[in-house]
PDB file of N, CA and C in Angstrom:
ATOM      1  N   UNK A   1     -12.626  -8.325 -14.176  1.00  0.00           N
ATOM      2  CA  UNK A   1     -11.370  -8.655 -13.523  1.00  0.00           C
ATOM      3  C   UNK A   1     -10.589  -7.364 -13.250  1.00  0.00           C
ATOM      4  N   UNK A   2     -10.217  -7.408 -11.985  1.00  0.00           N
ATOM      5  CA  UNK A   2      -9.148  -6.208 -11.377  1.00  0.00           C
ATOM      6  C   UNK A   2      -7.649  -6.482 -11.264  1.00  0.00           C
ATOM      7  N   UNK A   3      -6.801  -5.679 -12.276  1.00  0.00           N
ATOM      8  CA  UNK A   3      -5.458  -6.012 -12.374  1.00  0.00           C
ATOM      9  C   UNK A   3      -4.821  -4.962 -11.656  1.00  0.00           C
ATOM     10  N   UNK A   4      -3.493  -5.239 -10.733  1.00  0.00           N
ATOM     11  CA  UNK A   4      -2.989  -4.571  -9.696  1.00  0.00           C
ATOM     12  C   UNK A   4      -1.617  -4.654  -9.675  1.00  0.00           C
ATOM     13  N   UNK A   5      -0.899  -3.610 -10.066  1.00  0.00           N
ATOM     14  CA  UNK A   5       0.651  -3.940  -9.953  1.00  0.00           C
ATOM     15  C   UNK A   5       1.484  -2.407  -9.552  1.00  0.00           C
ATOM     16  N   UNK A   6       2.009  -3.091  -8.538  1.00  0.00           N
ATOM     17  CA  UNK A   6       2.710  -2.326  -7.430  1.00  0.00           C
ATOM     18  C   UNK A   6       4.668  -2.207  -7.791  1.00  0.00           C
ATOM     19  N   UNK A   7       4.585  -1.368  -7.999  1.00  0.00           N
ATOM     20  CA  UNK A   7       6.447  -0.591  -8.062  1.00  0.00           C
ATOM     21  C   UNK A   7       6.325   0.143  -6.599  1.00  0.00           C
ATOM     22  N   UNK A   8       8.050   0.081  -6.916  1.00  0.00           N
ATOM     23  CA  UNK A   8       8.580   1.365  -5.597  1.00  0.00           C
ATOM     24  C   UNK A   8       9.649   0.650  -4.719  1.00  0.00           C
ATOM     25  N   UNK A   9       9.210  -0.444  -4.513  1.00  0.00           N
ATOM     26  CA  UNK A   9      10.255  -1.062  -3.439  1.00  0.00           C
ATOM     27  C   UNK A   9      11.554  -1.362  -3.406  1.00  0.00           C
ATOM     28  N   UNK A  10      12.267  -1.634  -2.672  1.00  0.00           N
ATOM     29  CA  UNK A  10      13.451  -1.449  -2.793  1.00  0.00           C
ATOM     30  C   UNK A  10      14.539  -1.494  -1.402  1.00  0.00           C
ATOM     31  N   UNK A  11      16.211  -1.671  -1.569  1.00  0.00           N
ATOM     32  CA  UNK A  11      16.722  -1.400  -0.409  1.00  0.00           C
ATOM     33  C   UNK A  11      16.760  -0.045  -0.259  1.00  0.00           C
ATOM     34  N   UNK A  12      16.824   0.414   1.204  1.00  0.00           N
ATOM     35  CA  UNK A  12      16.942   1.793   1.882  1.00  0.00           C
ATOM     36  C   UNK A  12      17.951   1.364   3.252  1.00  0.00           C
ATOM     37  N   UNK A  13      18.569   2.653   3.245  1.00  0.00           N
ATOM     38  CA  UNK A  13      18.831   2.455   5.075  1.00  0.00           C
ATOM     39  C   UNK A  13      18.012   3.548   5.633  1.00  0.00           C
ATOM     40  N   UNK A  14      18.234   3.003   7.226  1.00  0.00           N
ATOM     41  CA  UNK A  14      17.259   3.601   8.313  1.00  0.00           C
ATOM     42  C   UNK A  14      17.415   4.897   8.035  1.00  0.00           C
ATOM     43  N   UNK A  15      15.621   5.389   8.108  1.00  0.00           N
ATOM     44  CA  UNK A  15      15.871   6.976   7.984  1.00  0.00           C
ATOM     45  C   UNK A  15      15.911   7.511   6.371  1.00  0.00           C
ATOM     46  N   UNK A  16      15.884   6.194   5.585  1.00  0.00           N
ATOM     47  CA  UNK A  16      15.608   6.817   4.551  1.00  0.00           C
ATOM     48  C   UNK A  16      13.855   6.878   3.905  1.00  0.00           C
ATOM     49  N   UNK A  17      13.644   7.173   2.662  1.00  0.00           N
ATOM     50  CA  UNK A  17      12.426   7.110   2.265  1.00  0.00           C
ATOM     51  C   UNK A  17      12.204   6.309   0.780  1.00  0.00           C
ATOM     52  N   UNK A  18      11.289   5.865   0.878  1.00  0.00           N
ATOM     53  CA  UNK A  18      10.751   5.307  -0.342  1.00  0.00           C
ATOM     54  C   UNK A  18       9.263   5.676  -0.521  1.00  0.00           C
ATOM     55  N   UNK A  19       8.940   5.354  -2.072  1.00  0.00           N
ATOM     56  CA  UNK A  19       7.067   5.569  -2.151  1.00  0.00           C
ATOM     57  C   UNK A  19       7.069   4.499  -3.202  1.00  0.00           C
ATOM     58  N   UNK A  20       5.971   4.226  -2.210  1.00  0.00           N
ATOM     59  CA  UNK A  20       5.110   2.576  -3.586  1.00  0.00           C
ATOM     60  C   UNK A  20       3.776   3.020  -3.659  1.00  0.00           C
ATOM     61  N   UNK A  21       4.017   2.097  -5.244  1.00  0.00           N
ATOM     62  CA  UNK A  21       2.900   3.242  -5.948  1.00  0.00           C
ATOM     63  C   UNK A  21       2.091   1.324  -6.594  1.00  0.00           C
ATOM     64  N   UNK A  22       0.483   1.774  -6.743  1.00  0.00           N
ATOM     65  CA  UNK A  22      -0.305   0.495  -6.677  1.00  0.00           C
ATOM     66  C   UNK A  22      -0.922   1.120  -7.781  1.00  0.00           C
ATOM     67  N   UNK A  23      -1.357   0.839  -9.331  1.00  0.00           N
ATOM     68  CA  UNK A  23      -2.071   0.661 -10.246  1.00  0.00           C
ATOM     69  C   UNK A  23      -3.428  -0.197 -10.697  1.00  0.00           C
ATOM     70  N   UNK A  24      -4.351   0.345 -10.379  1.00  0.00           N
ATOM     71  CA  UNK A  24      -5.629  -0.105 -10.203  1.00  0.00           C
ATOM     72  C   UNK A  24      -6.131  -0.527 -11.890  1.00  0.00           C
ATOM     73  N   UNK A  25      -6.061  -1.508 -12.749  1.00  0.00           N
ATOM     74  CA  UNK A  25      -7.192  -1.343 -14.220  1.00  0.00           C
ATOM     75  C   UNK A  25      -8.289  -2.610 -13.705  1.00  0.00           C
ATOM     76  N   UNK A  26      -8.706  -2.244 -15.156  1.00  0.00           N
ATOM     77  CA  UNK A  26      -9.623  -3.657 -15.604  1.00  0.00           C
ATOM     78  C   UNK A  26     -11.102  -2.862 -14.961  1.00  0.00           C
ATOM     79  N   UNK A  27     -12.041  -3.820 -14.754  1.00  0.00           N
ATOM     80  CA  UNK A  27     -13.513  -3.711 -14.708  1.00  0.00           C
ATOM     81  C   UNK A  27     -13.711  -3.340 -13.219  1.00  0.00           C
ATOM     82  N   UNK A  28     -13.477  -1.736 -12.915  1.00  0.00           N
ATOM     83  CA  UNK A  28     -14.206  -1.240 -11.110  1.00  0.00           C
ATOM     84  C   UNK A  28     -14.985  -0.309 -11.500  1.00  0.00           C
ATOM     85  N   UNK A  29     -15.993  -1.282 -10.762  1.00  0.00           N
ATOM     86  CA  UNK A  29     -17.103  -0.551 -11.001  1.00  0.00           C
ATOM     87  C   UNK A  29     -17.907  -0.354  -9.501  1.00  0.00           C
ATOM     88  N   UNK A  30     -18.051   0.989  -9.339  1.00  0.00           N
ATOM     89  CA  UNK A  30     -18.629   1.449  -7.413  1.00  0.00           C
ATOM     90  C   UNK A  30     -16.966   1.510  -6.657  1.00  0.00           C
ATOM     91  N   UNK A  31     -18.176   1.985  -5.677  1.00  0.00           N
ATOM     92  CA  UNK A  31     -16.637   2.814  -4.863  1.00  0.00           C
ATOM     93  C   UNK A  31     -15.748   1.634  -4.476  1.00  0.00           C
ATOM     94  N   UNK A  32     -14.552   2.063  -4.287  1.00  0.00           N
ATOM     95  CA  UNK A  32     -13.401   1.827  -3.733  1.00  0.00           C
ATOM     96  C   UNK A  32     -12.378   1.704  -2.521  1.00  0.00           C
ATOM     97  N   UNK A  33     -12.401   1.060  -1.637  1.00  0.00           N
ATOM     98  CA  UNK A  33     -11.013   1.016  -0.751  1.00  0.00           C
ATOM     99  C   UNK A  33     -10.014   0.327  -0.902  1.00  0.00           C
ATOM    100  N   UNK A  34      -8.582   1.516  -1.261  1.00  0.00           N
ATOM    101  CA  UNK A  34      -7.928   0.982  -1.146  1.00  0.00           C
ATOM    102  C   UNK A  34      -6.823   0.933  -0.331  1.00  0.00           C
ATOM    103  N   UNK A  35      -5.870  -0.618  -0.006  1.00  0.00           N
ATOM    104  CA  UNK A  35      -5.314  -0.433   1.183  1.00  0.00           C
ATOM    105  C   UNK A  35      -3.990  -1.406   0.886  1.00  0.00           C
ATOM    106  N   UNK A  36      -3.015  -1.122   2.033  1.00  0.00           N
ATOM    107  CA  UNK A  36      -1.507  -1.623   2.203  1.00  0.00           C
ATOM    108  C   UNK A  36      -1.449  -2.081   2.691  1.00  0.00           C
ATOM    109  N   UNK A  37      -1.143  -3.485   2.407  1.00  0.00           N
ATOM    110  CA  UNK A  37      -0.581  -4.342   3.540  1.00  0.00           C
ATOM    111  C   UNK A  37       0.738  -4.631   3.940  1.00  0.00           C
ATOM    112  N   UNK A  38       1.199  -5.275   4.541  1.00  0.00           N
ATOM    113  CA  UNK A  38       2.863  -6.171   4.789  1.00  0.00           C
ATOM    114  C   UNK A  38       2.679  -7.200   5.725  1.00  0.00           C
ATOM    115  N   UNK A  39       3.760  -8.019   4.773  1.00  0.00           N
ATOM    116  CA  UNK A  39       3.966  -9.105   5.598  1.00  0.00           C
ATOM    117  C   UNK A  39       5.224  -9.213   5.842  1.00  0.00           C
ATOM    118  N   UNK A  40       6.042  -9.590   7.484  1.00  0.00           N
ATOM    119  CA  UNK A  40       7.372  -9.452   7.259  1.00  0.00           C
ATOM    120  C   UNK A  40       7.829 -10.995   7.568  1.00  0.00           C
ATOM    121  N   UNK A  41       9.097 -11.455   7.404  1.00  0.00           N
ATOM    122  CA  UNK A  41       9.160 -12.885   7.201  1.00  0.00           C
ATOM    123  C   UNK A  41       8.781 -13.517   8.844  1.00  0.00           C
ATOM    124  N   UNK A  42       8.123 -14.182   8.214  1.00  0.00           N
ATOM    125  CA  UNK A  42       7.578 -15.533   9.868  1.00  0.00           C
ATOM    126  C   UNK A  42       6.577 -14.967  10.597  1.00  0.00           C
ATOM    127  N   UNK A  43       5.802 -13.967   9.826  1.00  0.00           N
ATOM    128  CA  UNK A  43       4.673 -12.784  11.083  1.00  0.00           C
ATOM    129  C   UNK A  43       3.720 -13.210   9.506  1.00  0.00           C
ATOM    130  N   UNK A  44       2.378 -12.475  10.532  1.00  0.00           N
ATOM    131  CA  UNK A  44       0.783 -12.785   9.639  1.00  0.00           C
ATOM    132  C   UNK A  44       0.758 -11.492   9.212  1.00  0.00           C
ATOM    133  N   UNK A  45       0.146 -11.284   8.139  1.00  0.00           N
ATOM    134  CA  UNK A  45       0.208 -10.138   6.988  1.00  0.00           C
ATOM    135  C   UNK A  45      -0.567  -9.539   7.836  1.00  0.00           C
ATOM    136  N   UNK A  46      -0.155  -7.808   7.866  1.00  0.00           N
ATOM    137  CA  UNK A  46      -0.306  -6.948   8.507  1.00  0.00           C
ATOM    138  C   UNK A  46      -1.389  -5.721   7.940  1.00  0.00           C
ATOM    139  N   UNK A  47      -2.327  -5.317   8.246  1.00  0.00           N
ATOM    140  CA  UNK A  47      -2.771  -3.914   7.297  1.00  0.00           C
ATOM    141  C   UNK A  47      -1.711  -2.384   8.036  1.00  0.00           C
ATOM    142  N   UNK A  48      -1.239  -2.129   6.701  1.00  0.00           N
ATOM    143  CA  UNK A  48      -0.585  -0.952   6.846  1.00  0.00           C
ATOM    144  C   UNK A  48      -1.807   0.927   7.328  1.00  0.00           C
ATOM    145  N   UNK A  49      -2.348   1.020   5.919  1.00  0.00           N
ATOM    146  CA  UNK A  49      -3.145   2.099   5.891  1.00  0.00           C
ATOM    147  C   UNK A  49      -4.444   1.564   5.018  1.00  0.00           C
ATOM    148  N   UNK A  50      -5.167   2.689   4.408  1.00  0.00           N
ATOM    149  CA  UNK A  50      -6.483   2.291   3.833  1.00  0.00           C
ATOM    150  C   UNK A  50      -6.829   4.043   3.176  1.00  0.00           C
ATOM    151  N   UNK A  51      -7.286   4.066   2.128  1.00  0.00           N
ATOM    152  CA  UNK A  51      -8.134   5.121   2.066  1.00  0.00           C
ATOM    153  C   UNK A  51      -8.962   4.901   1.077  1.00  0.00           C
ATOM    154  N   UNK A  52     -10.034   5.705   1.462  1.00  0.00           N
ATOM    155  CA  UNK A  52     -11.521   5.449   0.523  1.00  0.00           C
ATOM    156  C   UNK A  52     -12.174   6.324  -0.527  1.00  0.00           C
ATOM    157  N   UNK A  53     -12.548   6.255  -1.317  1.00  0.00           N
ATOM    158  CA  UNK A  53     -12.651   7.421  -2.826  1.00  0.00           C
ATOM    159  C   UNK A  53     -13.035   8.142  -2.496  1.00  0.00           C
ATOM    160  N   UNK A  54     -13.021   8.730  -1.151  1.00  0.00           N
ATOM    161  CA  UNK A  54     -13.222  10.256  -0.649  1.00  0.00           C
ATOM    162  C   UNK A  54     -12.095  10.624  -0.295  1.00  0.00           C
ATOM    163  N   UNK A  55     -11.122   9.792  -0.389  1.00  0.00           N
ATOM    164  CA  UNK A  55     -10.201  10.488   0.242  1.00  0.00           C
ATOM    165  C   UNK A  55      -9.485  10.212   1.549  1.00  0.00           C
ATOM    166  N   UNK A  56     -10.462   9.281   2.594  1.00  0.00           N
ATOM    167  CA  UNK A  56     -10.255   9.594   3.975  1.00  0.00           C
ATOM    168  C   UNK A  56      -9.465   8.284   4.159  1.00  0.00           C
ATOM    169  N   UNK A  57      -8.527   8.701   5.388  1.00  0.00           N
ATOM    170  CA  UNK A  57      -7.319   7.387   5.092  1.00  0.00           C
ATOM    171  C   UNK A  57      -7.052   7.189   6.639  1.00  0.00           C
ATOM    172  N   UNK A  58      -6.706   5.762   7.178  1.00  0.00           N
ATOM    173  CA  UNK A  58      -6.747   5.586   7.869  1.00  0.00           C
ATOM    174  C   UNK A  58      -5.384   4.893   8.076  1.00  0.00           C
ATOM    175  N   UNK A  59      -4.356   4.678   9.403  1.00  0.00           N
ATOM    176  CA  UNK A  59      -3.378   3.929   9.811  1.00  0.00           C
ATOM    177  C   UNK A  59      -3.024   2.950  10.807  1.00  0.00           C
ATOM    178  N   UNK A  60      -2.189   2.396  10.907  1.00  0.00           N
ATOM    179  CA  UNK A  60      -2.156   1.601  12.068  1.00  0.00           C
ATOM    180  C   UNK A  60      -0.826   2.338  13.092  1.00  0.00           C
ATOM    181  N   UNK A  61      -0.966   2.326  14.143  1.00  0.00           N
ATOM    182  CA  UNK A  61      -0.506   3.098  14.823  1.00  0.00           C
ATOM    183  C   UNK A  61       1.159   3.218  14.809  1.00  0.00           C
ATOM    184  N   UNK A  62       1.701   2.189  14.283  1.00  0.00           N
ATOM    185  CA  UNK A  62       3.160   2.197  13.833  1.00  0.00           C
ATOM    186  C   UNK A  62       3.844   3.142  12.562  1.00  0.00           C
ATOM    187  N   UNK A  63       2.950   3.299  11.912  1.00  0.00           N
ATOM    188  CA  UNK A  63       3.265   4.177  11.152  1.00  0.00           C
ATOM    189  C   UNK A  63       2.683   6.068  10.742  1.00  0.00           C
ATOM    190  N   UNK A  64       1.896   5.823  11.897  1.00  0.00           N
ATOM    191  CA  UNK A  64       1.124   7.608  11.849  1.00  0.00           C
ATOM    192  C   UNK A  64       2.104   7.982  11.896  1.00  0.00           C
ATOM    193  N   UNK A  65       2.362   9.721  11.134  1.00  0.00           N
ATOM    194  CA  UNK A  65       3.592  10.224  11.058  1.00  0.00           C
ATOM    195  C   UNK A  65       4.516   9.989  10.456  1.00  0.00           C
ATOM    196  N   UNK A  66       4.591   8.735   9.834  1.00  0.00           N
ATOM    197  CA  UNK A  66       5.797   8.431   8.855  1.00  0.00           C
ATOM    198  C   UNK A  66       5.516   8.100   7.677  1.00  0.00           C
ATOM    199  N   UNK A  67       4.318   7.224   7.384  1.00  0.00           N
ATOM    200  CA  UNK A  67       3.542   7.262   5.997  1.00  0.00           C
ATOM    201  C   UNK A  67       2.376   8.095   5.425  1.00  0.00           C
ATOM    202  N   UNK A  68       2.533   7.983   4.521  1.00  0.00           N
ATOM    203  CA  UNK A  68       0.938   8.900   3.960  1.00  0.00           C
ATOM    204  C   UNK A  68       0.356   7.698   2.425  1.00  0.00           C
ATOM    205  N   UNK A  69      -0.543   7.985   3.115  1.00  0.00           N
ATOM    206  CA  UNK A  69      -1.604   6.968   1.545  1.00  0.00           C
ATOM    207  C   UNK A  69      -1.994   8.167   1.235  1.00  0.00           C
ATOM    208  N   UNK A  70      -2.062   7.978  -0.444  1.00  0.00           N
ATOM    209  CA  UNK A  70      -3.005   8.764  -1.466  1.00  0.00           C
ATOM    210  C   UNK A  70      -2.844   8.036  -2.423  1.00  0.00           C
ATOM    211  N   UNK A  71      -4.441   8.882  -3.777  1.00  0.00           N
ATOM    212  CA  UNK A  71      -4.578   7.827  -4.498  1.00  0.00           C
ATOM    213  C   UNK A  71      -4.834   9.380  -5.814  1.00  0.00           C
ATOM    214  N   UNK A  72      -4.892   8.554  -6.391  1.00  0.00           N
ATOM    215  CA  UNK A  72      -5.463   9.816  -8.378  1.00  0.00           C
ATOM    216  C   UNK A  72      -6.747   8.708  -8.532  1.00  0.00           C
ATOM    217  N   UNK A  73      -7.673   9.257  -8.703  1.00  0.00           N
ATOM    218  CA  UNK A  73      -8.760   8.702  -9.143  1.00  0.00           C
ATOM    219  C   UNK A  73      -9.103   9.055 -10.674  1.00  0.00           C
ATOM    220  N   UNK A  74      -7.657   8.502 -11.657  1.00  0.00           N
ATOM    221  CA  UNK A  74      -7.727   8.826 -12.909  1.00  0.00           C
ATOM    222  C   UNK A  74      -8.515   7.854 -14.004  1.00  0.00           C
ATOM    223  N   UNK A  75      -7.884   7.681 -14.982  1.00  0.00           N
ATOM    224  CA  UNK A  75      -8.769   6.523 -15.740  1.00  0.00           C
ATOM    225  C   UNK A  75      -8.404   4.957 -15.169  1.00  0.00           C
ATOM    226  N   UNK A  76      -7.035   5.154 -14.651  1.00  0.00           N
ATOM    227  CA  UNK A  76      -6.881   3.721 -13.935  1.00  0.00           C
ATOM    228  C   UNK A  76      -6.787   4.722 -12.345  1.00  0.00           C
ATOM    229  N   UNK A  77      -6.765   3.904 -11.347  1.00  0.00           N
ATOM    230  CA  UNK A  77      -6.897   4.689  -9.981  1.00  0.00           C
ATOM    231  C   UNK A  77      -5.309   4.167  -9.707  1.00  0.00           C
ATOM    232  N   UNK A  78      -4.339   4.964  -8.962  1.00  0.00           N
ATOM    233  CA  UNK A  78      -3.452   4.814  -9.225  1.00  0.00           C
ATOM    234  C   UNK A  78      -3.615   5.146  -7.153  1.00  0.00           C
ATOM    235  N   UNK A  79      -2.707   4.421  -6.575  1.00  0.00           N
ATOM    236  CA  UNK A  79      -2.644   5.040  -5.180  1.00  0.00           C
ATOM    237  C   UNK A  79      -1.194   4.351  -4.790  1.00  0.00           C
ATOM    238  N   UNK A  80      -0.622   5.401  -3.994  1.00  0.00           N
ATOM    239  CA  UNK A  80       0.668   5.965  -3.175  1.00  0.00           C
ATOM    240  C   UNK A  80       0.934   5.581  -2.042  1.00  0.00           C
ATOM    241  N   UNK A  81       1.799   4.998  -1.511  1.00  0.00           N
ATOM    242  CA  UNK A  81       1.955   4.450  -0.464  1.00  0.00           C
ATOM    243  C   UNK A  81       4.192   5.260   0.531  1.00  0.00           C
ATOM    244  N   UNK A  82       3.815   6.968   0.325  1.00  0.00           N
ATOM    245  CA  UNK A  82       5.204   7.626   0.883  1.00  0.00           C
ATOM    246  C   UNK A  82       5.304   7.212   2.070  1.00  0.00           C
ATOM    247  N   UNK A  83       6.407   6.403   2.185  1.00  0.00           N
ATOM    248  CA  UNK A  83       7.282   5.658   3.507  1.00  0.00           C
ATOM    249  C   UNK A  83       8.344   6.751   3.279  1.00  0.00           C
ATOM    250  N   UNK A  84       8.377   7.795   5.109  1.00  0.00           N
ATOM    251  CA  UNK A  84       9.564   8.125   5.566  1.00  0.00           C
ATOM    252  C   UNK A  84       9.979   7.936   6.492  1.00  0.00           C
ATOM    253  N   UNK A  85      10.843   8.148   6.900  1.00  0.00           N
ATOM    254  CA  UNK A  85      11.595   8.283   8.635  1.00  0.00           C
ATOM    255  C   UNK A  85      11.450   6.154   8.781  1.00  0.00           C
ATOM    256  N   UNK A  86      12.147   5.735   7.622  1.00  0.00           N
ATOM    257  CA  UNK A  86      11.925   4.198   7.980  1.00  0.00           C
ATOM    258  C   UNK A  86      12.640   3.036   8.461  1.00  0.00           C
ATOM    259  N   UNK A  87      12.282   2.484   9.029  1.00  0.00           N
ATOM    260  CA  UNK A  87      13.054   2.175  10.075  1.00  0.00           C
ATOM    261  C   UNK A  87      13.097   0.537   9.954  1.00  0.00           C
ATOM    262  N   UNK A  88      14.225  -0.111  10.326  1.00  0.00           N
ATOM    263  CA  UNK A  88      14.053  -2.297   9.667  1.00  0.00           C
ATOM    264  C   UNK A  88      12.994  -3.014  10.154  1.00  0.00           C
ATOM    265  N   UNK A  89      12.469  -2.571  11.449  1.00  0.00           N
ATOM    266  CA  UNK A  89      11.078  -3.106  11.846  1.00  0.00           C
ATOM    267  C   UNK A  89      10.042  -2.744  10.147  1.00  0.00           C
ATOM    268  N   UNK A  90      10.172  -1.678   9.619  1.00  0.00           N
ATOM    269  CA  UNK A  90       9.157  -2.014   8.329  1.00  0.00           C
ATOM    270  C   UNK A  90       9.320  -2.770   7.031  1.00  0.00           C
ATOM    271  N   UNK A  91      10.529  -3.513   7.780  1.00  0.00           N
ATOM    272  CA  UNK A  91      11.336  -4.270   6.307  1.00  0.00           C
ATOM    273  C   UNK A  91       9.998  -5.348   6.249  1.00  0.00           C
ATOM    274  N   UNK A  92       9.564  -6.021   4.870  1.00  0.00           N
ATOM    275  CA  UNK A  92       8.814  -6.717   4.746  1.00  0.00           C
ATOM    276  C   UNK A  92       7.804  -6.620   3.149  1.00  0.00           C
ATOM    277  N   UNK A  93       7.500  -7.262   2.845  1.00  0.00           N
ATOM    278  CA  UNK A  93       6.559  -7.053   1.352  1.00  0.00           C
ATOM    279  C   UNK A  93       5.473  -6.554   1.611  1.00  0.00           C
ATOM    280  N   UNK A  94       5.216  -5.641   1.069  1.00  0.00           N
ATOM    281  CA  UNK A  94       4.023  -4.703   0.656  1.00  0.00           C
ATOM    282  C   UNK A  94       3.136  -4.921  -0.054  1.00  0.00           C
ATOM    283  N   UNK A  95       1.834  -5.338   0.600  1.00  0.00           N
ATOM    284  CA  UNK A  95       1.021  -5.851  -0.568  1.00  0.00           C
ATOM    285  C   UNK A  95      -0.812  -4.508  -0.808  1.00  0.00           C
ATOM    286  N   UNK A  96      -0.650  -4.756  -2.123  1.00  0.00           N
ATOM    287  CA  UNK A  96      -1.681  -3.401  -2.204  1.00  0.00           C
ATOM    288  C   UNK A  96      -2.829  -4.174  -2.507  1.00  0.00           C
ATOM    289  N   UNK A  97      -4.100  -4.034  -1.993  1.00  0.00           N
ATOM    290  CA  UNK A  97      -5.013  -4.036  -1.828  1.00  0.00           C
ATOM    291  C   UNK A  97      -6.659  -3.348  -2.324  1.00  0.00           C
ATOM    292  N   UNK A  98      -7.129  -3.880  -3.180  1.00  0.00           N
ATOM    293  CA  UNK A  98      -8.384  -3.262  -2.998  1.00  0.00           C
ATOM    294  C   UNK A  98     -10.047  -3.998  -2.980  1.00  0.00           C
ATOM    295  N   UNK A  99     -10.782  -3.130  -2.422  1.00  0.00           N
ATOM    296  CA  UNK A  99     -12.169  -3.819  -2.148  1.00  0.00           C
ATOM    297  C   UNK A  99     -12.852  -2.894  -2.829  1.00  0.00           C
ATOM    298  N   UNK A 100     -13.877  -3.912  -3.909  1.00  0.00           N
ATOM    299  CA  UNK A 100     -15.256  -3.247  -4.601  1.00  0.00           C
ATOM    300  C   UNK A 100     -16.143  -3.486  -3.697  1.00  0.00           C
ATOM    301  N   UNK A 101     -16.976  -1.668  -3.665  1.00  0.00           N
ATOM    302  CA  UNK A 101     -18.413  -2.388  -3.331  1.00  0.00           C
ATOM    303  C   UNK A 101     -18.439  -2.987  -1.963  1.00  0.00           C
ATOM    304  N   UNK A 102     -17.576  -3.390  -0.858  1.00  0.00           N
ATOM    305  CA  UNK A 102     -17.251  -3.757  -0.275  1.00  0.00           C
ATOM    306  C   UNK A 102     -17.559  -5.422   0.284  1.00  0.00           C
ATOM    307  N   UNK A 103     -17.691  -5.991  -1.428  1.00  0.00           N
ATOM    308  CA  UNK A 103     -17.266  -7.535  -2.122  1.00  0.00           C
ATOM    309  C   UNK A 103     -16.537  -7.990  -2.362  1.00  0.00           C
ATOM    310  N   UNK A 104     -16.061  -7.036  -3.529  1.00  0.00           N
ATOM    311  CA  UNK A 104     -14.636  -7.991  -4.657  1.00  0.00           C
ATOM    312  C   UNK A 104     -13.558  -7.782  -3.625  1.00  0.00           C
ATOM    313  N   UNK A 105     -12.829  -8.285  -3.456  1.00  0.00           N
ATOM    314  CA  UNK A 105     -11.485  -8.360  -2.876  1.00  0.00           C
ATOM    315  C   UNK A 105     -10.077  -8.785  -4.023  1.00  0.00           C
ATOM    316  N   UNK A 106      -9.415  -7.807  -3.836  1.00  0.00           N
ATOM    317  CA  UNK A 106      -8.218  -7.758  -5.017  1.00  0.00           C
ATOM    318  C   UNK A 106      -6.699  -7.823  -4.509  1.00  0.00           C
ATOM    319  N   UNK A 107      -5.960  -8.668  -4.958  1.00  0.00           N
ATOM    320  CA  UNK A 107      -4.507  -8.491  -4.143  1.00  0.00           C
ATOM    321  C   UNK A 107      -3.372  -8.026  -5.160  1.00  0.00           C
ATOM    322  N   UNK A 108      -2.560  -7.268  -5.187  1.00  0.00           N
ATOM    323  CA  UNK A 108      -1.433  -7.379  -6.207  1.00  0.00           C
ATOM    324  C   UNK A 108      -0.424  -8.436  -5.436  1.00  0.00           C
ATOM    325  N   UNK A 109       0.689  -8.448  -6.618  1.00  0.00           N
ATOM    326  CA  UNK A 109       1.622  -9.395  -6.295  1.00  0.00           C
ATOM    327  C   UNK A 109       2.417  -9.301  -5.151  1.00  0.00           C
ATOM    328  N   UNK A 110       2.517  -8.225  -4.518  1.00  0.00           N
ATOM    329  CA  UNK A 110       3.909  -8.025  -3.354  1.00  0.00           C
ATOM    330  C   UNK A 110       4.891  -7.267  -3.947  1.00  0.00           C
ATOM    331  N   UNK A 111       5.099  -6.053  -3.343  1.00  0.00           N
ATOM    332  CA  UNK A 111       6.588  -5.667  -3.606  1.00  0.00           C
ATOM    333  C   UNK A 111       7.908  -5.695  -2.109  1.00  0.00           C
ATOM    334  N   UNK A 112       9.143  -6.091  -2.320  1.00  0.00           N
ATOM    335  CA  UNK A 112       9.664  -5.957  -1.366  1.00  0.00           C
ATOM    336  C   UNK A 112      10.448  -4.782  -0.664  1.00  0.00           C
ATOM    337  N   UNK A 113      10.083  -4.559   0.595  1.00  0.00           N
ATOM    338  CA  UNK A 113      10.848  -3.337   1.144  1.00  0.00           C
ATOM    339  C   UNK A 113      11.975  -3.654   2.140  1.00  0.00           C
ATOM    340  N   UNK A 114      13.086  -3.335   1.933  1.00  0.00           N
ATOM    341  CA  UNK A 114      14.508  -3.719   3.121  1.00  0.00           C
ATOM    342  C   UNK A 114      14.482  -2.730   3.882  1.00  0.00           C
ATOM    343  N   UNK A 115      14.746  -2.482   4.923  1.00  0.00           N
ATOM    344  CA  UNK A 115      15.099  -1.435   6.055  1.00  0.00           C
ATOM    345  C   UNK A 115      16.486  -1.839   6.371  1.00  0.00           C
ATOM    346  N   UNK A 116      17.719  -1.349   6.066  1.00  0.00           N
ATOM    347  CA  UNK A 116      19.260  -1.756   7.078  1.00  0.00           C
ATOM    348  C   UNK A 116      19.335  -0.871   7.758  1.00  0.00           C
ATOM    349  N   UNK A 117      20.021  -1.517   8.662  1.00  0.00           N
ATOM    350  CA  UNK A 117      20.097  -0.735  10.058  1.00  0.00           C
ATOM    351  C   UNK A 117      21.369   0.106  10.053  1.00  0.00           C
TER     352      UNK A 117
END
């Protein structure tokens, strides 16, 4: 079993920054992707970014330039989710993500992010 719990979120106003941070334990075993989602109220959950135990990270075009994923591939894998330059279009819950093996599928609970304008 893969346990997943996500801090960081919070109110901001536009233009400010936040970082959410996703805690990987329990039984992973083989490589790893992990990834960000959001969902904002009345819209279908969104993939934010992604990166893979090499390192290599990928975005969706709304946020190149303003976020960065990274991860510590420590005894628990711990990965970063720095939101800057943010704006109320990214208001919405953040959900962290990961895939074993590219099988297991893992969700944490949601954290919430406000954007005021």
């Amino acid at each position: 079993q893969v346990q997943l719990v996500e801090s960081g979120g919070g109110l901001v106003q536009a233009g400010g920054d936040l970082r959410l941070s996703c805690t990987a334990s329990g039984n992973i075993v083989g490589p790893t992707v992990i990834a960000w989602y959001r969902q904002a109220l009345r819209k279908p959950r969104e993939w934010v970014a992604s990166i893979t135990e090499g390192g290599t990270s990928n975005y969706v075009a709304s946020v190149k330039g303003r976020f960065t994923i990274s991860r510590d591939n420590g005894e628990n894998t711990v990965v970063y989710l720095q939101m800057n330059s943010l704006k109320p279009e990214d208001t919405a819950v953040y959900y962290c993500n990961v895939v074993v093996r590219g099988i297991y599928t893992y969700w944490g609970q949601g954290t919430q992010v406000t954007v005021s304008s």
